[in-house]
N, C-alpha and C. Protein backbone atom coordinates (compact mmCIF):
# COMPACT_ATOMS: atom_id res chain seq x y z
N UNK A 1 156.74 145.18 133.46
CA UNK A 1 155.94 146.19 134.08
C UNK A 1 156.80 147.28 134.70
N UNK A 2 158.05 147.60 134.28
CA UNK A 2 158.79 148.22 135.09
C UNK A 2 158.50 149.47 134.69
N UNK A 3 158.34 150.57 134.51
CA UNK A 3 158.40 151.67 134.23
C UNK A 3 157.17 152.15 133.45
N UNK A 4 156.33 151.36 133.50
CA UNK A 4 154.99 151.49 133.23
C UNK A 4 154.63 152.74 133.16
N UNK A 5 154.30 154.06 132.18
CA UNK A 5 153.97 155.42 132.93
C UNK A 5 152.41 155.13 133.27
N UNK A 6 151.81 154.60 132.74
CA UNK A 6 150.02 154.19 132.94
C UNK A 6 149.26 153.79 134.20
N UNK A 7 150.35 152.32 134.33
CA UNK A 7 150.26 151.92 135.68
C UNK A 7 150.86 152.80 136.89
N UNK A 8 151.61 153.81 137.08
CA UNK A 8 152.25 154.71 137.80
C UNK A 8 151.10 155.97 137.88
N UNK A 9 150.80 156.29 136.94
CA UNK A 9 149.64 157.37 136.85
C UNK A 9 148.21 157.05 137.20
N UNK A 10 148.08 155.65 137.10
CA UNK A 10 146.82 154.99 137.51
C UNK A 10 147.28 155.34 139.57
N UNK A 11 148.11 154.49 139.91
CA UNK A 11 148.62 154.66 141.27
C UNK A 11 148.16 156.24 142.18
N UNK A 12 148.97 157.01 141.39
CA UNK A 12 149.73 158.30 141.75
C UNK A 12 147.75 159.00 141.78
N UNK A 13 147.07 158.91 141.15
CA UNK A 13 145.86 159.47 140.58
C UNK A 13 144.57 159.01 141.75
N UNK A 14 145.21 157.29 142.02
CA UNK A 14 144.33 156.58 143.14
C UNK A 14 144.57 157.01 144.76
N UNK A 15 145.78 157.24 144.84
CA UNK A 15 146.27 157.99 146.10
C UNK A 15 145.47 159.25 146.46
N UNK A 16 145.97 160.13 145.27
CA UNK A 16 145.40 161.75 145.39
C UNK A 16 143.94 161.59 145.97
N UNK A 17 143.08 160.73 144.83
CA UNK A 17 141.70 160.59 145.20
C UNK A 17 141.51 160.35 146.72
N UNK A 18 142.02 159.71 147.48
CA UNK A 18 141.83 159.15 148.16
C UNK A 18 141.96 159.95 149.50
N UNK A 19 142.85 161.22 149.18
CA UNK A 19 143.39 162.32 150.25
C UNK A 19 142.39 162.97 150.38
N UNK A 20 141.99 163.73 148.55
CA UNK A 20 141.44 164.45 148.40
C UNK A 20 139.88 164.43 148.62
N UNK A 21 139.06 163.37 148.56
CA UNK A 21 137.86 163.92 148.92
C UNK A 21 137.62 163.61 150.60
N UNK A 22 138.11 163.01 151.20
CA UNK A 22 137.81 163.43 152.98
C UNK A 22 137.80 164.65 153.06
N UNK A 23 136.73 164.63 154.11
CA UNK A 23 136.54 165.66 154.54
C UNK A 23 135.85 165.70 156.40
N UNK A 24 136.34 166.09 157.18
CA UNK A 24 136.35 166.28 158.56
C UNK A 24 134.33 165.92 158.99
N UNK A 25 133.95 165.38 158.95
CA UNK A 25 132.68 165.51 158.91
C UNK A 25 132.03 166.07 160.70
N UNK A 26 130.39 167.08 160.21
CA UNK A 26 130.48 167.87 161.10
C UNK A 26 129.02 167.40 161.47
N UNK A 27 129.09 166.77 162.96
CA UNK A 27 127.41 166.49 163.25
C UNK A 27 126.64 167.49 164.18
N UNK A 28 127.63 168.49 164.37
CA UNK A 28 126.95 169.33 165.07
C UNK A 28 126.19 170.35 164.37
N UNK A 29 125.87 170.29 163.03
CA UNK A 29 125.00 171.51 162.14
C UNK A 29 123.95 171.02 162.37
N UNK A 30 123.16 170.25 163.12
CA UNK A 30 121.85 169.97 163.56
C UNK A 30 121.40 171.03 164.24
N UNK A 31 122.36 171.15 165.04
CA UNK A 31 122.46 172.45 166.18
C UNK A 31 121.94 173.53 165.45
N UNK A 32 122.54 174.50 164.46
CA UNK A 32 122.16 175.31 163.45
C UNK A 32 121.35 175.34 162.47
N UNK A 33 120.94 174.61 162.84
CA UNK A 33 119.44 174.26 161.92
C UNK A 33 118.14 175.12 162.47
N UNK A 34 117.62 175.87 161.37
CA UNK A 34 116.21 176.58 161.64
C UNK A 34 115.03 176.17 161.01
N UNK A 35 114.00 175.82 161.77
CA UNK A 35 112.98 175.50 160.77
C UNK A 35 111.78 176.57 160.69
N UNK A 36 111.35 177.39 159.74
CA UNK A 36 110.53 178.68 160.32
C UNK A 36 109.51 178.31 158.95
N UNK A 37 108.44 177.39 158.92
CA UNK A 37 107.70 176.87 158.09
C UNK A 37 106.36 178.72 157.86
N UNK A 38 105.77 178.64 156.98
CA UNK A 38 104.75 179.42 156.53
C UNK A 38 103.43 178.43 156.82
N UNK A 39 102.53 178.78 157.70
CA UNK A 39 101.16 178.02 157.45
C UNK A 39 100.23 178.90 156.53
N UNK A 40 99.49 178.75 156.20
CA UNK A 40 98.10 179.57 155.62
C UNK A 40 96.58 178.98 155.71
N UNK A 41 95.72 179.34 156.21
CA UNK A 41 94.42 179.20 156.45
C UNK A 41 93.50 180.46 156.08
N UNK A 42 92.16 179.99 155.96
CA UNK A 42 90.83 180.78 155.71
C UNK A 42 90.81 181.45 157.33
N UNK A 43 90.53 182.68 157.65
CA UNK A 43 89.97 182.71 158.74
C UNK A 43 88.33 182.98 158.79
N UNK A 44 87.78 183.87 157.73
CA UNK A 44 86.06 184.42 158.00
C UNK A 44 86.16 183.98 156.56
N UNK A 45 84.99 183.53 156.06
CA UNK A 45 84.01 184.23 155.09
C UNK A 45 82.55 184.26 155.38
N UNK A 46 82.11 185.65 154.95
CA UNK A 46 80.49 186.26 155.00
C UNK A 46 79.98 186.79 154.02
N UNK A 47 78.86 186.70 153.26
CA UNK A 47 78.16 186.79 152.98
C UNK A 47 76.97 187.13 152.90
N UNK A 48 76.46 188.21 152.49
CA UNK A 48 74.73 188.96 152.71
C UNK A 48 74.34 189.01 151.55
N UNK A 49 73.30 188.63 150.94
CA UNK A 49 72.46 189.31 150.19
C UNK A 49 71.73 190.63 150.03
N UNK A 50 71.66 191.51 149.36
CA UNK A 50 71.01 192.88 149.49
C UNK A 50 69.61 192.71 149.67
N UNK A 51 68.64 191.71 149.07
CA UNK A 51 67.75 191.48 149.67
C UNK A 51 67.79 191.01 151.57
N UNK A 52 68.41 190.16 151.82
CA UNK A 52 68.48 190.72 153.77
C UNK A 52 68.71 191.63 153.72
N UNK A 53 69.77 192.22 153.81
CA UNK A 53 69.99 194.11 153.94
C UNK A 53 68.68 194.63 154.07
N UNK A 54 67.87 194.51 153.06
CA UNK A 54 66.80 194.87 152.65
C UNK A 54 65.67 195.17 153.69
N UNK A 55 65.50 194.15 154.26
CA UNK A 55 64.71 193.10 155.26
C UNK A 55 65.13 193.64 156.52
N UNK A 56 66.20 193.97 156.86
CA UNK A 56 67.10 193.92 158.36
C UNK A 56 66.92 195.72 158.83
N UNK A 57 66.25 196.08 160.19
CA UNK A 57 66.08 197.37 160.38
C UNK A 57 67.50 198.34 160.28
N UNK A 58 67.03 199.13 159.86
CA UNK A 58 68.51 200.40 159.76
C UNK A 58 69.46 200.35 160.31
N UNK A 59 70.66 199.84 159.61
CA UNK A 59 71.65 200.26 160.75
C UNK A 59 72.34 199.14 160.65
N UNK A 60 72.61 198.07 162.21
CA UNK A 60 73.60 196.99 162.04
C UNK A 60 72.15 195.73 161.83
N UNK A 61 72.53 195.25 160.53
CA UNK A 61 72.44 194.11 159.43
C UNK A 61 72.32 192.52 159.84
N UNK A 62 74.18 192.86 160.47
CA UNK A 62 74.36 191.53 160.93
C UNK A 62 75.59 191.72 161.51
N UNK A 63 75.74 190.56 162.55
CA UNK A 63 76.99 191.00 163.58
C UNK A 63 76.66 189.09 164.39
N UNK A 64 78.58 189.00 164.21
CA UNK A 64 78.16 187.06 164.57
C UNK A 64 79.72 187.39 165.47
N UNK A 65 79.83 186.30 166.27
CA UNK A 65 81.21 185.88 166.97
C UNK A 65 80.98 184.55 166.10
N UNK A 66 82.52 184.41 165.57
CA UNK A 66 83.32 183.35 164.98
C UNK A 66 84.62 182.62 166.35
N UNK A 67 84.73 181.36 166.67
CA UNK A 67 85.51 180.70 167.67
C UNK A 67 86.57 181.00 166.93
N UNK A 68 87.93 181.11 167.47
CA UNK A 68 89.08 181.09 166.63
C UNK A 68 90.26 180.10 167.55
N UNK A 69 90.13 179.42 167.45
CA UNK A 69 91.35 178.46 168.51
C UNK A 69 92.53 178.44 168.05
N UNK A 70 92.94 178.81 166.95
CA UNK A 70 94.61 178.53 166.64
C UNK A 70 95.64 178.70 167.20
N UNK A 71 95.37 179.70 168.50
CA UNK A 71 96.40 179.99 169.08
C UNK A 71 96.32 179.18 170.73
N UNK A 72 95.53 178.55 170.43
CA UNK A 72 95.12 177.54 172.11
C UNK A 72 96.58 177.26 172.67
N UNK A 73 96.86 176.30 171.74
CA UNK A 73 98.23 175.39 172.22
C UNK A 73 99.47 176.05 172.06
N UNK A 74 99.76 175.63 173.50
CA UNK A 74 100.91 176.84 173.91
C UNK A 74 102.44 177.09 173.17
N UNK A 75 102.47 175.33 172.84
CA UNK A 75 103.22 175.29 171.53
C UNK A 75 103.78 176.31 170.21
N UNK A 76 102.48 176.51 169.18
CA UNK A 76 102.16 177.31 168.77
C UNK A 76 102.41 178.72 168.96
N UNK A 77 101.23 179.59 169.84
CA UNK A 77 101.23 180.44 170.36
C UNK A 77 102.68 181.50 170.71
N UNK A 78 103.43 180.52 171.49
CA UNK A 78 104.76 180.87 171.84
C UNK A 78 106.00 180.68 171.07
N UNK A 79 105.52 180.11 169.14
CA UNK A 79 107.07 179.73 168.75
C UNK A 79 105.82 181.04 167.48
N UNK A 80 104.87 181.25 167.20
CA UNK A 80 104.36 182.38 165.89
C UNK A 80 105.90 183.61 166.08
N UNK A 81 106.33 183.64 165.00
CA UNK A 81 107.18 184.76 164.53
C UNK A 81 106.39 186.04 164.02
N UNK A 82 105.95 186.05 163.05
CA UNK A 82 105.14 187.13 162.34
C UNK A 82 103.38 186.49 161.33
N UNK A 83 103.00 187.25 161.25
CA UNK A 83 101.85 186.74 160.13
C UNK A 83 101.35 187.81 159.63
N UNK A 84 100.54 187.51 158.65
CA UNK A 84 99.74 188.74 157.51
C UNK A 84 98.31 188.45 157.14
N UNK A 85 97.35 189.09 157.87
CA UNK A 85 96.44 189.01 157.23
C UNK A 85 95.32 189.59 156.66
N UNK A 86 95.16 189.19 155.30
CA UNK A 86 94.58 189.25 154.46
C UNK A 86 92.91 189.65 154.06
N UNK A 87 92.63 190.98 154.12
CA UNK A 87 90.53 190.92 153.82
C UNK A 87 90.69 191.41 152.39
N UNK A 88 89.65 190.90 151.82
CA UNK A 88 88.93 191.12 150.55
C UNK A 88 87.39 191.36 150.94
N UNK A 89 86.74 192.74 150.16
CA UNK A 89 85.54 192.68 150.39
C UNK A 89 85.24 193.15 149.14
N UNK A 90 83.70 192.91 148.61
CA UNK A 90 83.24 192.58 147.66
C UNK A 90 81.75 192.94 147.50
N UNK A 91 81.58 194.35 146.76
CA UNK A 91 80.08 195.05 147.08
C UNK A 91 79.38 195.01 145.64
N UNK A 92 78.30 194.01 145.51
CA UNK A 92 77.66 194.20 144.09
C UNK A 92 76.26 194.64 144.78
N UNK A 93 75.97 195.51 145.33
CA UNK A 93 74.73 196.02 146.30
C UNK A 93 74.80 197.22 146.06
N UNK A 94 73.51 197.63 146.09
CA UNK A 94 72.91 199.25 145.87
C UNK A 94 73.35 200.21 147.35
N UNK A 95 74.09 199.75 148.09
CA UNK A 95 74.01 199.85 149.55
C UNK A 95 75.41 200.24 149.78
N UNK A 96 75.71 201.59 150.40
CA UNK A 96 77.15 201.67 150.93
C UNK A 96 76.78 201.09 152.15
N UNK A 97 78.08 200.51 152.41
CA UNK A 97 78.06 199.87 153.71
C UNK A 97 79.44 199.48 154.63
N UNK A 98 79.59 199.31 155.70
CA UNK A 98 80.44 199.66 156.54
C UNK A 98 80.77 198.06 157.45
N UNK A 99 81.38 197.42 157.31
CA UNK A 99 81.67 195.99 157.66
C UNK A 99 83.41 196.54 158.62
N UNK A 100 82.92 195.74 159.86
CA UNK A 100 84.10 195.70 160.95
C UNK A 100 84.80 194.24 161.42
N UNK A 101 85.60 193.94 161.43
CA UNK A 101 86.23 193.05 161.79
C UNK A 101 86.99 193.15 162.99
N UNK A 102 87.11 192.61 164.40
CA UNK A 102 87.37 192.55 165.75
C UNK A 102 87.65 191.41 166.20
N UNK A 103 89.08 191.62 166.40
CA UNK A 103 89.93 190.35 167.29
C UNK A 103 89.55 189.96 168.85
N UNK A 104 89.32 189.22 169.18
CA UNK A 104 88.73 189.06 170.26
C UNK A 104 89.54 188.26 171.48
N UNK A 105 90.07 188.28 172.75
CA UNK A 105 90.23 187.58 173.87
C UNK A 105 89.56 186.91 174.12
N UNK A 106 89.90 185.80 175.43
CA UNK A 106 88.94 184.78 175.84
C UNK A 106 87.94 185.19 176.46
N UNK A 107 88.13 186.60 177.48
CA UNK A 107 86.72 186.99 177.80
C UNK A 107 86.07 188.08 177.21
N UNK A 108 86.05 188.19 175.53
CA UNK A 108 85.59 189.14 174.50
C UNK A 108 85.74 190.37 174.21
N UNK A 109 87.31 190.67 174.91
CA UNK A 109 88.05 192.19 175.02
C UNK A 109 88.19 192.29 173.53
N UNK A 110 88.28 193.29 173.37
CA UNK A 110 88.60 193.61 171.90
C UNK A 110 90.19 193.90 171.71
N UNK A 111 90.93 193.51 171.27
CA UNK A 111 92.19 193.38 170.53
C UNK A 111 92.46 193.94 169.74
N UNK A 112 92.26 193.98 168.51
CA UNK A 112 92.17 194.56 167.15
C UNK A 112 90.86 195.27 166.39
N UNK A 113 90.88 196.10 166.09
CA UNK A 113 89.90 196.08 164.40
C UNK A 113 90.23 196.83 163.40
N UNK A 114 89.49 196.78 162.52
CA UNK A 114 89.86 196.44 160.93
C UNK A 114 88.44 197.20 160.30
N UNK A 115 88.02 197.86 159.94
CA UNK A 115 87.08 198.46 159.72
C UNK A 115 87.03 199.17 157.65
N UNK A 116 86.08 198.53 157.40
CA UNK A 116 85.92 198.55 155.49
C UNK A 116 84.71 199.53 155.55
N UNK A 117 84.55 201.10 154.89
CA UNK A 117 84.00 201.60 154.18
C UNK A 117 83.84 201.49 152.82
N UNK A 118 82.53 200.64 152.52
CA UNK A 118 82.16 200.17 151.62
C UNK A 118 80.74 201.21 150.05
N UNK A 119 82.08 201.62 149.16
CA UNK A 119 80.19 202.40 148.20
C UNK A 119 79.78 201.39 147.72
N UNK A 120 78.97 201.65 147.50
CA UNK A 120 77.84 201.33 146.10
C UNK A 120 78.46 200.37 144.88
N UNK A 121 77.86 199.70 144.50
CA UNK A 121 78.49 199.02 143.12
C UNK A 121 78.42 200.08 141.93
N UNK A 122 78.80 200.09 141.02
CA UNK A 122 79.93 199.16 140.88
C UNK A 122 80.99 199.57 141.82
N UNK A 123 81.81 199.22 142.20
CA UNK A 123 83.08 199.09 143.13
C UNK A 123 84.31 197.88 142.83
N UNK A 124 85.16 198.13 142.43
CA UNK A 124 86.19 196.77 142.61
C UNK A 124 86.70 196.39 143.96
N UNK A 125 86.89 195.01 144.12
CA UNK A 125 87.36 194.53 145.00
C UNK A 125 88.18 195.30 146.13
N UNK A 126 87.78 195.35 147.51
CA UNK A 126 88.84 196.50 148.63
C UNK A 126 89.36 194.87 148.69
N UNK A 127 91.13 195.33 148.59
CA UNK A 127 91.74 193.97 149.65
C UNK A 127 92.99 194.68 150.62
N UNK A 128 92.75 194.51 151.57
CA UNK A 128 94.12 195.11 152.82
C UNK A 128 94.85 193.63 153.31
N UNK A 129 95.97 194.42 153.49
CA UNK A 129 96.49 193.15 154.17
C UNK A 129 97.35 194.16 155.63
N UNK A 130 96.96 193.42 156.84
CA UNK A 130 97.59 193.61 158.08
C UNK A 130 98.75 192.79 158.38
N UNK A 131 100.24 193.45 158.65
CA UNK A 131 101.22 192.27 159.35
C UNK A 131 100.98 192.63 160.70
N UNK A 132 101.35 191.14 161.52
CA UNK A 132 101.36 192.02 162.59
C UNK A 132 103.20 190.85 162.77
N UNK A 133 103.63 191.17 164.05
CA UNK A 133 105.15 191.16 164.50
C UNK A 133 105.77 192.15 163.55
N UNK A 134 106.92 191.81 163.81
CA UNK A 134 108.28 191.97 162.50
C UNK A 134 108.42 193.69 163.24
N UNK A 135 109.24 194.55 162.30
CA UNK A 135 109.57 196.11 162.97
C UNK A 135 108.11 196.84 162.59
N UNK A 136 107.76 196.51 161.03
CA UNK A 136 106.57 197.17 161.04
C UNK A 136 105.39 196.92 161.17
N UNK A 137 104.95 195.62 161.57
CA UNK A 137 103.62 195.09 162.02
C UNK A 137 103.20 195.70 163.40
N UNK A 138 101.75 195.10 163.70
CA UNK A 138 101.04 195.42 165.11
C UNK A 138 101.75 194.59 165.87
N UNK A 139 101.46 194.61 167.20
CA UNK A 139 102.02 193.43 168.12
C UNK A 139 101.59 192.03 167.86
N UNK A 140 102.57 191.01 167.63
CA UNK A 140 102.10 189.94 167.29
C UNK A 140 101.13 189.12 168.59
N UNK A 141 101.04 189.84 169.74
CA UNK A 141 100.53 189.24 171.14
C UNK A 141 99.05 189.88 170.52
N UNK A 142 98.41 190.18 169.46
CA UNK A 142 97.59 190.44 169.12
C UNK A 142 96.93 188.69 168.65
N UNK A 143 97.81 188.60 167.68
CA UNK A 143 97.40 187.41 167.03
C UNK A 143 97.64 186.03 167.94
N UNK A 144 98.22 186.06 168.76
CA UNK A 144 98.84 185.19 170.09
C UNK A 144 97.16 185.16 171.25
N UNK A 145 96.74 185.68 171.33
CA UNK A 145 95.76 185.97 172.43
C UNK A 145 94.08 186.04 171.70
N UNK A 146 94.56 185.91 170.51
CA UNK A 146 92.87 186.40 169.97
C UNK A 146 92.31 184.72 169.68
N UNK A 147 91.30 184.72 170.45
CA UNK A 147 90.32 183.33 170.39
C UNK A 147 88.81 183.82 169.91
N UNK A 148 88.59 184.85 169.41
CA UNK A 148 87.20 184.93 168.72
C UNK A 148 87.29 185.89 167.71
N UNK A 149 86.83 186.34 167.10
CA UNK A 149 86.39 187.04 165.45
C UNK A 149 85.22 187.60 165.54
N UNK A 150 84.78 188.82 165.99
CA UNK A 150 83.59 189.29 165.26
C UNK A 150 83.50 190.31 164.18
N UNK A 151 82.56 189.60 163.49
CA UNK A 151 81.95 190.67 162.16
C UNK A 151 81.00 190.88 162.01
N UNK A 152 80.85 192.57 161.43
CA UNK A 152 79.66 193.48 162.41
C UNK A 152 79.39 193.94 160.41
N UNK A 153 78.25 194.15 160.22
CA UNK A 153 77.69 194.83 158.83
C UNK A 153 76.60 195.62 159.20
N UNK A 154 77.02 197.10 158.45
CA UNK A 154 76.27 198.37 159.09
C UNK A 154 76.03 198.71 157.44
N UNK A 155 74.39 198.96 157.17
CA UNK A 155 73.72 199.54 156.08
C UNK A 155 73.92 201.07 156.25
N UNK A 156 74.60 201.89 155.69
CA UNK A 156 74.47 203.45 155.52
C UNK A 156 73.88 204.15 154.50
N UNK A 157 73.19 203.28 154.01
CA UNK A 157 72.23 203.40 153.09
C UNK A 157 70.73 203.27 153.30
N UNK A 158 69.86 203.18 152.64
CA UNK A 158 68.58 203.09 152.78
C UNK A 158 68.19 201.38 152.65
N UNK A 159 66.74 201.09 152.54
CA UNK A 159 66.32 199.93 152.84
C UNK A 159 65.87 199.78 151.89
N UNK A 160 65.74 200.42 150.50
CA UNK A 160 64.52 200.09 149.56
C UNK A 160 65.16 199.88 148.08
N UNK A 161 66.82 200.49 148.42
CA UNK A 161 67.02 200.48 146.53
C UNK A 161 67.62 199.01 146.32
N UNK A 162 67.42 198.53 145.30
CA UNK A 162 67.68 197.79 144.50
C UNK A 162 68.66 197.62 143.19
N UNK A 163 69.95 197.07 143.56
CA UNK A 163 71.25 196.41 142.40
C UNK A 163 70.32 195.73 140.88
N UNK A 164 70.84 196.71 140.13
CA UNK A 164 70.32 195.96 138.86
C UNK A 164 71.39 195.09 138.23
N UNK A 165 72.58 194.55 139.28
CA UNK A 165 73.38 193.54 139.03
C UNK A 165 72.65 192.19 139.27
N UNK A 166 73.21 191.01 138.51
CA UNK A 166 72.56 190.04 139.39
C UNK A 166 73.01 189.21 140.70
N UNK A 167 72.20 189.10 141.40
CA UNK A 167 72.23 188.33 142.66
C UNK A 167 73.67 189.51 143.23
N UNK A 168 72.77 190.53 143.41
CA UNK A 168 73.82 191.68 144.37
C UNK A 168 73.92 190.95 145.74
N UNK A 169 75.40 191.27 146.57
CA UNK A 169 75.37 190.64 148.00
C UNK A 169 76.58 191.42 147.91
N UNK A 170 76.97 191.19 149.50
CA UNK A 170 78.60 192.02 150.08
C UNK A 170 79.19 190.24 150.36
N UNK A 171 80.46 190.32 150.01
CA UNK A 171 81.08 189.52 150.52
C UNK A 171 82.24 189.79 151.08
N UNK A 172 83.03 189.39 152.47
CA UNK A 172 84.13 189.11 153.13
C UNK A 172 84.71 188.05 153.24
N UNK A 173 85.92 188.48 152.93
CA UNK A 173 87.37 186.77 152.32
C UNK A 173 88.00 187.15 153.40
N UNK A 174 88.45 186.62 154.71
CA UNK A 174 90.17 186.76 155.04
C UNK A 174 90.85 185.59 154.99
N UNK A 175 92.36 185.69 155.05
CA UNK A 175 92.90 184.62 155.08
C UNK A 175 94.02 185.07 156.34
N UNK A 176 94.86 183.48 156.66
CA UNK A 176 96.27 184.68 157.33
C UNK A 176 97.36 183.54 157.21
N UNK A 177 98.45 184.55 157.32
CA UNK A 177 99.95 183.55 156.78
C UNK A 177 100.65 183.87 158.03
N UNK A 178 101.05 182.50 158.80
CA UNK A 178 101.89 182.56 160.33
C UNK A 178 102.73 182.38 160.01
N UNK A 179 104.08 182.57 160.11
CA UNK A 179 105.51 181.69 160.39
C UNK A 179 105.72 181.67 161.58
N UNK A 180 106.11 180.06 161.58
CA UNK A 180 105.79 179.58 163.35
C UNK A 180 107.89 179.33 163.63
N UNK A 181 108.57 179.21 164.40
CA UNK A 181 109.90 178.87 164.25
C UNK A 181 109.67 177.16 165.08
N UNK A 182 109.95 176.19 164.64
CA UNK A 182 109.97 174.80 165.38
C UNK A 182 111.04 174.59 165.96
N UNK A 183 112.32 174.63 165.69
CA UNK A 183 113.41 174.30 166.27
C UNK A 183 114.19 175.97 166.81
């Protein structure tokens, strides 16, 4: 076995390995760790038929407060980074019409609104999207403080014409996307 080059290179090869993969290990990158997750939820959907429209005296239609608690827990509330949200509205109605959306406080201050001038069908889909934080969003203490939702539907139209689409109605979609930071 004396001069073995195999067994020497086997050696020489087992050493190196042995230098070479340590490595100083580091438990403090916990520390540097960010967690900034995306949630997404429905916030409204509404719905009218042009027959109510129809039915409902001139003017405002329909108008509801929606509860909105997401921002209760202080948790939450105080780690939201930015969010975006999202309306779609949707007019197969003989009826221009004028639909408002209003962020609301705990004692029903108004915060925000969002306001859709709506023609006549045919019409394609209106969709906006609002950020609020970040440099170019609203104040995110908008979305931080708002515990109610109202949506208000105003006929600027008359009471009598009739969509020769079927089953004409207005509809409102929102959604909204938070990034909350956890750690």
């Amino acid at each position: 076995m004396k001069n073995n080059p195999v067994f020497l290179l086997a050696i020489l090869l087992s050493m190196a390995t042995l230098w070479s993969c340590s490595d100083k290990q580091d438990f403090d990158q916990f520390d540097d760790l960010q967690l900034t997750p995306t949630a997404e939820a429905s916030l409204v959907y509404v719905a009218s038929t042009e027959d109510f429209i129809n039915q409902s005296a001139p003017g405002v239609y329909y108008t509801e407060d929606f509860n909105f608690d997401a921002f209760a827990e202080a948790f939450v509330s105080e780690r939201v980074l930015d969010g975006l949200v999202t309306y779609e509205v949707e007019n197969t109605t003989s009826k221009e019409l004028e639909i408002t959306v209003e962020f609301l406080d705990e004692a029903g201050n108004v915060l925000d609104t969002e306001t859709f001038l709506i023609d006549p069908a045919p019409t394609g889909v209106v969709r906006r999207e609002i950020a609020y934080g970040g440099a170019s969003g609203r104040s995110i203490e908008i979305l931080r403080n708002t515990s109610g939702i109202r949506v208000s539907g105003r006929n600027l139209g008359d009471a009598t014409s009739v969509s020769n689409l079927p089953d004409p109605k207005i509809i409102l979609r929102s959604s909204a996307q938070i990034r909350i930071e956890l750690v």
